[in-house]
PDB file of N, CA and C in Angstrom:
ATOM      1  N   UNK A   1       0.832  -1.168   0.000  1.00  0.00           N
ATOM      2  CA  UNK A   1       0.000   0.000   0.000  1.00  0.00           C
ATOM      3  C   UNK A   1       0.884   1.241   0.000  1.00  0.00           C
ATOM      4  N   UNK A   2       0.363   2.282  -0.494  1.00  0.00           N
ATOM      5  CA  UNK A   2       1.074   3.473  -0.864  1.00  0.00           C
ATOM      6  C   UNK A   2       0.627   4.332   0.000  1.00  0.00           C
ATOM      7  N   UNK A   3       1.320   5.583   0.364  1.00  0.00           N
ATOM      8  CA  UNK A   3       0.890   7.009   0.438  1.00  0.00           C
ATOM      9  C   UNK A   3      -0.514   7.623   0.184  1.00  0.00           C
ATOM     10  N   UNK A   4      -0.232   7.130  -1.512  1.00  0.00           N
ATOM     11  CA  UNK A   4      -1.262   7.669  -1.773  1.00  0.00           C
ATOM     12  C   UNK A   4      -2.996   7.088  -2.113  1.00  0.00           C
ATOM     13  N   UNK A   5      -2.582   5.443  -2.074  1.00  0.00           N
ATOM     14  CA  UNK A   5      -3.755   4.953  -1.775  1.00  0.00           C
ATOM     15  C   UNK A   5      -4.741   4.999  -0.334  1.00  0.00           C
ATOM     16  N   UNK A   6      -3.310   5.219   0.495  1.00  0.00           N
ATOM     17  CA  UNK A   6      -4.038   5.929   1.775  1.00  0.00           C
ATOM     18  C   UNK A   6      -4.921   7.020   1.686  1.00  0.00           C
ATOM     19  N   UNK A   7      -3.941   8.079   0.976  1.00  0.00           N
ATOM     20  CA  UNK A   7      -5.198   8.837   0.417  1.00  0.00           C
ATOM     21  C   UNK A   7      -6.537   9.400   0.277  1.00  0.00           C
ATOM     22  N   UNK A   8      -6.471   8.048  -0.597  1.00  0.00           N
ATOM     23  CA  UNK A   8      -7.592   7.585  -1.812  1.00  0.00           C
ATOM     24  C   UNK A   8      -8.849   7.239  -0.433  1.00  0.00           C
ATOM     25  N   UNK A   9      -8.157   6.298   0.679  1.00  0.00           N
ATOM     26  CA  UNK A   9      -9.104   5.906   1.371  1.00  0.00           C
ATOM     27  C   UNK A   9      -9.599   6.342   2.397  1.00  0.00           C
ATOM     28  N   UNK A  10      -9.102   7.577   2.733  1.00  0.00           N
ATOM     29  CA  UNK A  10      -9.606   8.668   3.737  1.00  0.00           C
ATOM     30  C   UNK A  10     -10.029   9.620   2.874  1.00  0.00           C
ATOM     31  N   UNK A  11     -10.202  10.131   1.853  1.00  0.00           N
ATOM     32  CA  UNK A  11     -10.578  11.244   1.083  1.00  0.00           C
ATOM     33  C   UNK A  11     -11.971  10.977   1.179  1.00  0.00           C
ATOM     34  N   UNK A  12     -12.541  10.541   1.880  1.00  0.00           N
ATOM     35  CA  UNK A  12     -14.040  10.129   1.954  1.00  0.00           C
ATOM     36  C   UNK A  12     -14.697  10.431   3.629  1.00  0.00           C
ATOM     37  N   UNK A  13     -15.730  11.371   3.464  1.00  0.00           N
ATOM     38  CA  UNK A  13     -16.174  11.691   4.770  1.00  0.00           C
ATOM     39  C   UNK A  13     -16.781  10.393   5.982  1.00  0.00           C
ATOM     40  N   UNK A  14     -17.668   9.396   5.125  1.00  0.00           N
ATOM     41  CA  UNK A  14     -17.781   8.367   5.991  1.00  0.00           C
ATOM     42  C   UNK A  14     -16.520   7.284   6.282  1.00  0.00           C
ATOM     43  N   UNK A  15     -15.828   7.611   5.533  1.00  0.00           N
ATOM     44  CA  UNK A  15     -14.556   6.423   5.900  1.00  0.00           C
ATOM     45  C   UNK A  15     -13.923   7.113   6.912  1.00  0.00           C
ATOM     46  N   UNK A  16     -13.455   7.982   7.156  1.00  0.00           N
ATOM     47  CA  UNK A  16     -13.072   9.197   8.317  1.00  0.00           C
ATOM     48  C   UNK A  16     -13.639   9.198   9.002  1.00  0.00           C
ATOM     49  N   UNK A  17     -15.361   9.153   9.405  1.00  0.00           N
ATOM     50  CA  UNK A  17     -16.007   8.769  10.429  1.00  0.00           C
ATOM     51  C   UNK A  17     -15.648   7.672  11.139  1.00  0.00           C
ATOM     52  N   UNK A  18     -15.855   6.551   9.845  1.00  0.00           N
ATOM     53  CA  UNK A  18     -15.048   5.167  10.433  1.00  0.00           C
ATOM     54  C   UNK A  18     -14.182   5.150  10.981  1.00  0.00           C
ATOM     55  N   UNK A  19     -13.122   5.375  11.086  1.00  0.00           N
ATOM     56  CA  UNK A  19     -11.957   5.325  11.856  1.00  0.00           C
ATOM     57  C   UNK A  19     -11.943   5.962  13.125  1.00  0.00           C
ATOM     58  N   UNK A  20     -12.680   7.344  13.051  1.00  0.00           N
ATOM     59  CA  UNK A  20     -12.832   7.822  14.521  1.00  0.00           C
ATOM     60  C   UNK A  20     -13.376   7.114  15.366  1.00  0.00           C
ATOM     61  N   UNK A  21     -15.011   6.355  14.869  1.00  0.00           N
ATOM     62  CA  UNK A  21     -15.558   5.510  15.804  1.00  0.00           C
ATOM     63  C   UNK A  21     -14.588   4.464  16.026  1.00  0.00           C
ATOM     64  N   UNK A  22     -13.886   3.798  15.574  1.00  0.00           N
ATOM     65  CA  UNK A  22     -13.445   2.147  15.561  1.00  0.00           C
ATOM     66  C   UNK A  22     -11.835   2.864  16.433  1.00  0.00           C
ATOM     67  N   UNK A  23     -12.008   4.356  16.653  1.00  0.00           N
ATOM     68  CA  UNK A  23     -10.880   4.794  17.926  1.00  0.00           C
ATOM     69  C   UNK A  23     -11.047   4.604  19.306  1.00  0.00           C
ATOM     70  N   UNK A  24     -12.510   4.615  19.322  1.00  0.00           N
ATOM     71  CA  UNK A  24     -12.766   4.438  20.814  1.00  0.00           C
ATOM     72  C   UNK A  24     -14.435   3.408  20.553  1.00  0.00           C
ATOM     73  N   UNK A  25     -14.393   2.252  20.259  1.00  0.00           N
ATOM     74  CA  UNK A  25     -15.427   1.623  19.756  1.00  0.00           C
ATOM     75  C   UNK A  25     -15.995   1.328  20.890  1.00  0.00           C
ATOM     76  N   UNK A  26     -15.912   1.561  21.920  1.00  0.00           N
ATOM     77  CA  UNK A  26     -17.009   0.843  23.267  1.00  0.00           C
ATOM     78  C   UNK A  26     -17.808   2.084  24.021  1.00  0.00           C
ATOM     79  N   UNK A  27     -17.490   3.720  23.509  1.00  0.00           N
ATOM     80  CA  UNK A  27     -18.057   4.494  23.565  1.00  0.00           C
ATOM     81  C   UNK A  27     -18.965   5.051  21.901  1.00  0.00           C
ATOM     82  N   UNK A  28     -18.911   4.011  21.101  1.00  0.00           N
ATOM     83  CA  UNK A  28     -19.496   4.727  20.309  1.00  0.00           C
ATOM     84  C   UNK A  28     -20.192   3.424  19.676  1.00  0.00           C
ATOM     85  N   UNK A  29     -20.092   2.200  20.073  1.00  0.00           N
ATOM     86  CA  UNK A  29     -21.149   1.506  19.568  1.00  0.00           C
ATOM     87  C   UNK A  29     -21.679   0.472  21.130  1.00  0.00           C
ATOM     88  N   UNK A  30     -22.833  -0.022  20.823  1.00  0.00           N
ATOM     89  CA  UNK A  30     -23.417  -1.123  21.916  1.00  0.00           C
ATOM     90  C   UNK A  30     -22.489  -2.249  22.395  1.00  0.00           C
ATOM     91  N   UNK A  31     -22.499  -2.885  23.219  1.00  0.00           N
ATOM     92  CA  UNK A  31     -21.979  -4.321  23.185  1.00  0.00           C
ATOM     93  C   UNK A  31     -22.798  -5.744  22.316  1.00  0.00           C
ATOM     94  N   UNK A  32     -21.981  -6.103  22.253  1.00  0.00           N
ATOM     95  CA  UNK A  32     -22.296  -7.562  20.883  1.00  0.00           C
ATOM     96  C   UNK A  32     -22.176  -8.608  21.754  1.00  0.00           C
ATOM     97  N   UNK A  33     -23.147  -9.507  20.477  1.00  0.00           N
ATOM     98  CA  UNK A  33     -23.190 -10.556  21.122  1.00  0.00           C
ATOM     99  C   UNK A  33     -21.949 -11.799  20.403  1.00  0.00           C
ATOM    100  N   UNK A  34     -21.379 -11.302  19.668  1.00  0.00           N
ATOM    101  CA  UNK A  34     -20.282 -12.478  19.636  1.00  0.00           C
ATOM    102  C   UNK A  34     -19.544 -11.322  19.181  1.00  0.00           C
ATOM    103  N   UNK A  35     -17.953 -11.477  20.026  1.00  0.00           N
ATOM    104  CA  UNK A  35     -16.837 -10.398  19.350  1.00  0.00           C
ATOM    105  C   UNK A  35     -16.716  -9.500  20.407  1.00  0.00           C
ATOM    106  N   UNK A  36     -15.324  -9.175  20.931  1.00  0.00           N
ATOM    107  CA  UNK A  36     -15.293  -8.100  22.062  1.00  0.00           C
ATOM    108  C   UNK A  36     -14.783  -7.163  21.244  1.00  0.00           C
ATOM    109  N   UNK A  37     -15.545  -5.671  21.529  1.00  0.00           N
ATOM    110  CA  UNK A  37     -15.468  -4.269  20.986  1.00  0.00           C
ATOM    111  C   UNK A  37     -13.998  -3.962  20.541  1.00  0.00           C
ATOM    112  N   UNK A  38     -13.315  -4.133  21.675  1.00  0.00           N
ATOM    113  CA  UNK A  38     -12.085  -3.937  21.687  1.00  0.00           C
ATOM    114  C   UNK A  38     -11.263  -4.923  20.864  1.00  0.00           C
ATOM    115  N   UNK A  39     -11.340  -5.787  21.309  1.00  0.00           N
ATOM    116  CA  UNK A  39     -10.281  -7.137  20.653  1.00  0.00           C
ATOM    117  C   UNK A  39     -10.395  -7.561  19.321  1.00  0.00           C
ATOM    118  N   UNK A  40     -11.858  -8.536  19.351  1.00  0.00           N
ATOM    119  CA  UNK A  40     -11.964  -8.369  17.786  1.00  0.00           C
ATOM    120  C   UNK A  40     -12.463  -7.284  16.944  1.00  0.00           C
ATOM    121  N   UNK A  41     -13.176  -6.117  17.256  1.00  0.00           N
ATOM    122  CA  UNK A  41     -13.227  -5.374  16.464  1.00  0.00           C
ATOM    123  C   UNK A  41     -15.003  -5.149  16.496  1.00  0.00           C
ATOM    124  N   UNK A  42     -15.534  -4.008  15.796  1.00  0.00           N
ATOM    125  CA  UNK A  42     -17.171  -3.827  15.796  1.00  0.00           C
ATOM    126  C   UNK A  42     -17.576  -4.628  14.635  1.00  0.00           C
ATOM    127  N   UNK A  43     -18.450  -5.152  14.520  1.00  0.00           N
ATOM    128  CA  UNK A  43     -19.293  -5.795  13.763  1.00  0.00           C
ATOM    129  C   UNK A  43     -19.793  -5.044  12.314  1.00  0.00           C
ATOM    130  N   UNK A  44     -19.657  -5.377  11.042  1.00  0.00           N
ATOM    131  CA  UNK A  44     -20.024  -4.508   9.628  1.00  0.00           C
ATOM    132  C   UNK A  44     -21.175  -4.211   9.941  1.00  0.00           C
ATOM    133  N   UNK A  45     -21.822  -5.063  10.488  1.00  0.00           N
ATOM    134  CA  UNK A  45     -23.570  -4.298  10.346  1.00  0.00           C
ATOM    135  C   UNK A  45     -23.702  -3.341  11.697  1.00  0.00           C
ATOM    136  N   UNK A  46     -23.752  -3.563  12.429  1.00  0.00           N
ATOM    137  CA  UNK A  46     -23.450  -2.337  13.336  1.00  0.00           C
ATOM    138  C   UNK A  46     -22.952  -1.050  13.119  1.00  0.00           C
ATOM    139  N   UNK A  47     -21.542  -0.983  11.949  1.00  0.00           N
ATOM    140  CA  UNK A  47     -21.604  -0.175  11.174  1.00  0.00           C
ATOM    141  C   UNK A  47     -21.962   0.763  10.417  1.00  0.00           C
ATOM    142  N   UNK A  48     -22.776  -0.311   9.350  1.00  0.00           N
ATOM    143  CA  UNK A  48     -23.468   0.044   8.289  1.00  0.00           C
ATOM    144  C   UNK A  48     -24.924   0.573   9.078  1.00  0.00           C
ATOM    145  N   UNK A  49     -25.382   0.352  10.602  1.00  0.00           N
ATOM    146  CA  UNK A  49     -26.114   0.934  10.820  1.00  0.00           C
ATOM    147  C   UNK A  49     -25.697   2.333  11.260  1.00  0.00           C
ATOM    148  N   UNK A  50     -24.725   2.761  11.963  1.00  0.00           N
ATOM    149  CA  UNK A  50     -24.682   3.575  12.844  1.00  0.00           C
ATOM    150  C   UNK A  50     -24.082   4.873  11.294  1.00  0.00           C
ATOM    151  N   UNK A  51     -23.336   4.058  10.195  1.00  0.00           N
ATOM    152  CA  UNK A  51     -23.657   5.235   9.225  1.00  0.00           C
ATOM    153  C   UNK A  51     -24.934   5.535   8.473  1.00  0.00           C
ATOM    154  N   UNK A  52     -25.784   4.510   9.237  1.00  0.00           N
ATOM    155  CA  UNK A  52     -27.178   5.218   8.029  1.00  0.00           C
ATOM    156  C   UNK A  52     -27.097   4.392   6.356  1.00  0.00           C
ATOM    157  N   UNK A  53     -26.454   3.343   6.017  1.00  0.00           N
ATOM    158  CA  UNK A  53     -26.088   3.216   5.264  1.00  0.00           C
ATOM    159  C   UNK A  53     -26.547   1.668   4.837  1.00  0.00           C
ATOM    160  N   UNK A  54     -26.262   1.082   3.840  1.00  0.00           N
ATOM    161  CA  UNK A  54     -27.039  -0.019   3.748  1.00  0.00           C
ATOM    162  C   UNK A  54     -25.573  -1.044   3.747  1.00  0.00           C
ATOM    163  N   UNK A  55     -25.695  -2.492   4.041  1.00  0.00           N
ATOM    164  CA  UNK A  55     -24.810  -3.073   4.721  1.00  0.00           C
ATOM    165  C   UNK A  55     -23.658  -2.897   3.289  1.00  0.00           C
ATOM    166  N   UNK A  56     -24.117  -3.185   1.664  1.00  0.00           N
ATOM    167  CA  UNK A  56     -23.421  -3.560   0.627  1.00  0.00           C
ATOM    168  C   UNK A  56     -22.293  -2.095   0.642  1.00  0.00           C
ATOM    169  N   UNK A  57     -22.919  -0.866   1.281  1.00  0.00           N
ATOM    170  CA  UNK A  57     -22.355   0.372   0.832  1.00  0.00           C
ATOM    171  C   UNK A  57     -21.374   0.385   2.040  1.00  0.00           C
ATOM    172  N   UNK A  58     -21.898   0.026   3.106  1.00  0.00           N
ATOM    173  CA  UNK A  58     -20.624  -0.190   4.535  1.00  0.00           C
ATOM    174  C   UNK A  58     -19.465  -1.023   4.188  1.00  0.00           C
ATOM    175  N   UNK A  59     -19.548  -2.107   3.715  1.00  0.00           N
ATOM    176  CA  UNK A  59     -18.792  -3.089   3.083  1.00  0.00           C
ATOM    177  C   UNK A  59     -17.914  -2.618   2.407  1.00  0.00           C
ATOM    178  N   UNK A  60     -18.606  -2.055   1.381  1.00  0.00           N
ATOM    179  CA  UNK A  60     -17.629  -1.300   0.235  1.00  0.00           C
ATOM    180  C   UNK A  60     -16.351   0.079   1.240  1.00  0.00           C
ATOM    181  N   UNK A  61     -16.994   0.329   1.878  1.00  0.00           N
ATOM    182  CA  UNK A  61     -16.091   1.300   2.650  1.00  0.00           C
ATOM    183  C   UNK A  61     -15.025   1.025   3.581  1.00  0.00           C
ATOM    184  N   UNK A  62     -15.407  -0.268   4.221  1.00  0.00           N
ATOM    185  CA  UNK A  62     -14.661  -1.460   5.041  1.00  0.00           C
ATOM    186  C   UNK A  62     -13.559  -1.418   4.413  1.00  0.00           C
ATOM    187  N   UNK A  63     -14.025  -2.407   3.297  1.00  0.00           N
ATOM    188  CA  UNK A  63     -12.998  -3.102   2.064  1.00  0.00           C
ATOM    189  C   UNK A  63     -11.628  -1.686   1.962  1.00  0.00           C
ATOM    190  N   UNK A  64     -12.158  -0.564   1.478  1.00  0.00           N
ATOM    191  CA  UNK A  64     -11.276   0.238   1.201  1.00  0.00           C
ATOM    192  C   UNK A  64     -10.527   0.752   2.335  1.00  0.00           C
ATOM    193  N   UNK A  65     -10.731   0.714   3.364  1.00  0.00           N
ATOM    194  CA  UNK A  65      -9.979   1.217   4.465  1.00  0.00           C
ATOM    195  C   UNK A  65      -9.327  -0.101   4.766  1.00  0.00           C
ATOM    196  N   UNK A  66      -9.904  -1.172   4.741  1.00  0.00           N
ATOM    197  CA  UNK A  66      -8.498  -2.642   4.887  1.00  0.00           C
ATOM    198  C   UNK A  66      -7.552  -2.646   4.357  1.00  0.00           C
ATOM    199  N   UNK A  67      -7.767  -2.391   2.656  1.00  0.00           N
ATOM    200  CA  UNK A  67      -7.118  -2.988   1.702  1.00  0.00           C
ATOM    201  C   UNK A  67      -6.235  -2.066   1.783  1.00  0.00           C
ATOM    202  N   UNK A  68      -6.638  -0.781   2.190  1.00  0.00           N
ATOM    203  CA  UNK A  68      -5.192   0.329   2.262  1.00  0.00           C
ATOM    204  C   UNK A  68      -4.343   0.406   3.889  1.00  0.00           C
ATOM    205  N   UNK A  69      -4.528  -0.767   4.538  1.00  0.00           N
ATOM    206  CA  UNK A  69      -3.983  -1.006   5.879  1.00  0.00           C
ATOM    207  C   UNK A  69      -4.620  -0.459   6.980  1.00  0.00           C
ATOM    208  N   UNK A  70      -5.485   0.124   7.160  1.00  0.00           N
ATOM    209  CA  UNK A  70      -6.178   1.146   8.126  1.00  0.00           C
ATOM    210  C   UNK A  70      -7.001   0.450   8.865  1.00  0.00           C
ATOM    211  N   UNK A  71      -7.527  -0.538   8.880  1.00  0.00           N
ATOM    212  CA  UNK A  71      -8.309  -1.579   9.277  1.00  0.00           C
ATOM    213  C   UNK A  71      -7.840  -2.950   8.938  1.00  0.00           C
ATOM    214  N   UNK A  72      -8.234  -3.781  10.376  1.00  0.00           N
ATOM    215  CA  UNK A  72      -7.737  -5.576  10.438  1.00  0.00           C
ATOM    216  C   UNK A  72      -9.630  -5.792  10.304  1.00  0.00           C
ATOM    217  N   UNK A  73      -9.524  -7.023   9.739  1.00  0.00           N
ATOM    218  CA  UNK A  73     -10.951  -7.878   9.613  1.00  0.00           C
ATOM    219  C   UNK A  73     -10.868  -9.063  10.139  1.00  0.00           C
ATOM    220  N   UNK A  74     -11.759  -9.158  10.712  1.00  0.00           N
ATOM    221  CA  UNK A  74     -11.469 -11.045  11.688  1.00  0.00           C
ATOM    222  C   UNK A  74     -12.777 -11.788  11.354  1.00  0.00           C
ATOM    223  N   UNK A  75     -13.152 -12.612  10.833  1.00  0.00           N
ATOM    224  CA  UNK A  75     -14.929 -13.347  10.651  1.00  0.00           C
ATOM    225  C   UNK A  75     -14.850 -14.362  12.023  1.00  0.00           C
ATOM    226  N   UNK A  76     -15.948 -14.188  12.608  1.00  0.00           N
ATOM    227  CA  UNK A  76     -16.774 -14.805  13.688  1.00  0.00           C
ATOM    228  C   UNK A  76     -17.333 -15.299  13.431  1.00  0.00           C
ATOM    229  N   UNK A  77     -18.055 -16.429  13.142  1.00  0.00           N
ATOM    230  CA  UNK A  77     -19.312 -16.950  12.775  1.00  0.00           C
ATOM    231  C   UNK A  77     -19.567 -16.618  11.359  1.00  0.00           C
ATOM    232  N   UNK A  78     -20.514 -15.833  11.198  1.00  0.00           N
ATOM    233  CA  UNK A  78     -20.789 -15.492   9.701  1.00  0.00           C
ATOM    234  C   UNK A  78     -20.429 -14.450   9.447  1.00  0.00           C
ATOM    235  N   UNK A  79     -20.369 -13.024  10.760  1.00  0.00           N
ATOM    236  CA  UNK A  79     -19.966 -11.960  10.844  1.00  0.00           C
ATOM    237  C   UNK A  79     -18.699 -11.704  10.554  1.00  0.00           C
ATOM    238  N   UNK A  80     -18.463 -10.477   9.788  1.00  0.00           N
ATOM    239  CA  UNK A  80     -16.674  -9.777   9.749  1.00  0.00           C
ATOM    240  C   UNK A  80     -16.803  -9.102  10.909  1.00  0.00           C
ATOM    241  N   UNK A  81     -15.904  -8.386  11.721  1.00  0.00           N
ATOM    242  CA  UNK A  81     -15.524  -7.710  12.692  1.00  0.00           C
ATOM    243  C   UNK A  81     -14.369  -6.659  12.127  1.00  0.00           C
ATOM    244  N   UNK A  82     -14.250  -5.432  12.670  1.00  0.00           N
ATOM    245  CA  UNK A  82     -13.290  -4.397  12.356  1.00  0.00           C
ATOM    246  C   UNK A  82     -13.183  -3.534  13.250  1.00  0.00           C
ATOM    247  N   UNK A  83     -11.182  -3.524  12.789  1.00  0.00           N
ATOM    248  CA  UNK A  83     -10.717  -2.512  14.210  1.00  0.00           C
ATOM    249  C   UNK A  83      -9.596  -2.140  13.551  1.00  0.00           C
ATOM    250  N   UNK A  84      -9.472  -1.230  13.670  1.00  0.00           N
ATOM    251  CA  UNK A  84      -8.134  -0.220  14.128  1.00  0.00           C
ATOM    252  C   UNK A  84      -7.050  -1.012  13.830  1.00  0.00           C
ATOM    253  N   UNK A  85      -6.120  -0.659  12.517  1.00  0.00           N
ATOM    254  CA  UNK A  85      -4.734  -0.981  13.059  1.00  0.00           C
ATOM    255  C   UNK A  85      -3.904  -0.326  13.244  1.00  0.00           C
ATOM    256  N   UNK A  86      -3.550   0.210  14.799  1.00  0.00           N
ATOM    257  CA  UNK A  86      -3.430   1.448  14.973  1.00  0.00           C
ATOM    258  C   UNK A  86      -1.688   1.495  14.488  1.00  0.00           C
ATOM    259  N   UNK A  87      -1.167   0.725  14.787  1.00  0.00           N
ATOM    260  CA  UNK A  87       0.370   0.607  14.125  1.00  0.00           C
ATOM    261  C   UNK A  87       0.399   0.704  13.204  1.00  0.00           C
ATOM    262  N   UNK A  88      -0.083   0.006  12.075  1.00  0.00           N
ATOM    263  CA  UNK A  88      -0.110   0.626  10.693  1.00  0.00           C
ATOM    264  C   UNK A  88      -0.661   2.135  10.149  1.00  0.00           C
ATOM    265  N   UNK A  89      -1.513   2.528  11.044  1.00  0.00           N
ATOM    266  CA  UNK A  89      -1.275   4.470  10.888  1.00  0.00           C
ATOM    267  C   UNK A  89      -0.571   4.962  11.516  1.00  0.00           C
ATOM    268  N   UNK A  90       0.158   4.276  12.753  1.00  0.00           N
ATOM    269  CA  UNK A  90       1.017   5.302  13.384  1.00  0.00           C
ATOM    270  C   UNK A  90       2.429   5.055  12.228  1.00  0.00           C
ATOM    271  N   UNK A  91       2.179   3.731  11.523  1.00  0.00           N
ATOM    272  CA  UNK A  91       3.509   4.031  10.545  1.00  0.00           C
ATOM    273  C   UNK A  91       3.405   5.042   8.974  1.00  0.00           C
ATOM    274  N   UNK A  92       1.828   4.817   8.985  1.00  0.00           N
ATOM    275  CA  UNK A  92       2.049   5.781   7.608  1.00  0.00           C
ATOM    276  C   UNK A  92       1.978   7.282   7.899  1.00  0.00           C
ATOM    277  N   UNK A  93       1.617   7.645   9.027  1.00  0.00           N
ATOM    278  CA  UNK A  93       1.549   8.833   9.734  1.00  0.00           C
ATOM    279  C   UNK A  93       3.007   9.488  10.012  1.00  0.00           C
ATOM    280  N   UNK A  94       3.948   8.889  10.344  1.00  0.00           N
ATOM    281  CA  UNK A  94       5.269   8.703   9.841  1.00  0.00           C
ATOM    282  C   UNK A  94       6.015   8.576   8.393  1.00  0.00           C
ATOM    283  N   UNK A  95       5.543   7.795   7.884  1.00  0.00           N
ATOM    284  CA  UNK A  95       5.891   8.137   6.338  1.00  0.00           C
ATOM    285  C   UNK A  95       5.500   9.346   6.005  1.00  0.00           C
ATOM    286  N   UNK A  96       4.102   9.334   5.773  1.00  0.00           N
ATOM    287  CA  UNK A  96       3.329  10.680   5.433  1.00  0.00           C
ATOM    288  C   UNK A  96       4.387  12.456   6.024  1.00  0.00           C
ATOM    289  N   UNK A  97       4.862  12.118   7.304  1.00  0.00           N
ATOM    290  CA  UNK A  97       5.573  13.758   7.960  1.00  0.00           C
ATOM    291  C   UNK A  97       7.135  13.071   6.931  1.00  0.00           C
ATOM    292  N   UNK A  98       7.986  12.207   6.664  1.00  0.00           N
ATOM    293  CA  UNK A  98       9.099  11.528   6.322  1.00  0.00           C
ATOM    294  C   UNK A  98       8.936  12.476   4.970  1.00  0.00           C
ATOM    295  N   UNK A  99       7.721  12.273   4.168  1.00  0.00           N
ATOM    296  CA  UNK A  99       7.788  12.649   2.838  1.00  0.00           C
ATOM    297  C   UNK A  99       7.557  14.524   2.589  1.00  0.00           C
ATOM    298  N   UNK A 100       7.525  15.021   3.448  1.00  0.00           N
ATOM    299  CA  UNK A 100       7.001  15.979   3.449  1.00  0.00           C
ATOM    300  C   UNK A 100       7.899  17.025   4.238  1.00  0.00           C
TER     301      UNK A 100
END
């Protein structure tokens, strides 16, 4: 992943939401019934609710914040789960001041 696909995947107001919530996920979503907030991560549909959004369009936003390192995915059961990888932004957050 690049710089600038990072970018690509924060240049988006709900994906930026995402990440703030999934910063402090046990003040900003319910507790679950399979998956700890913290550990494994919040649940896609929980998500896709709390943006107002329908699960295929949460997904799609998931996907892009994984695939550019910003998010780990773990499946539970049938469920994905997502959290924070906070080392991998504290390293591109570092690249990012490195290049600049």
């Amino acid at each position: 992943m690049s710089i600038l696909d990072v970018a690509r995947a924060i240049a988006n107001d709900r994906r930026l939401q995402i990440l703030a919530w999934l910063k402090e996920p046990v003040r900003h979503f319910p507790p679950q019934t399979d998956g700890d907030l913290q550990k494994d991560g919040v649940c896609g549909v929980l998500i896709a609710e709390k943006l107002g959004v329908s699960q295929p369009t949460a997904s799609e936003h998931l996907k892009i914040l994984t695939q550019a390192g910003l998010l780990r995915s773990k499946r539970i059961k049938q469920w994905t789960f997502y959290r924070r990888d906070d080392a991998q932004i504290a390293a591109l957050k570092k690249a990012i001041t490195d290049e600049l």
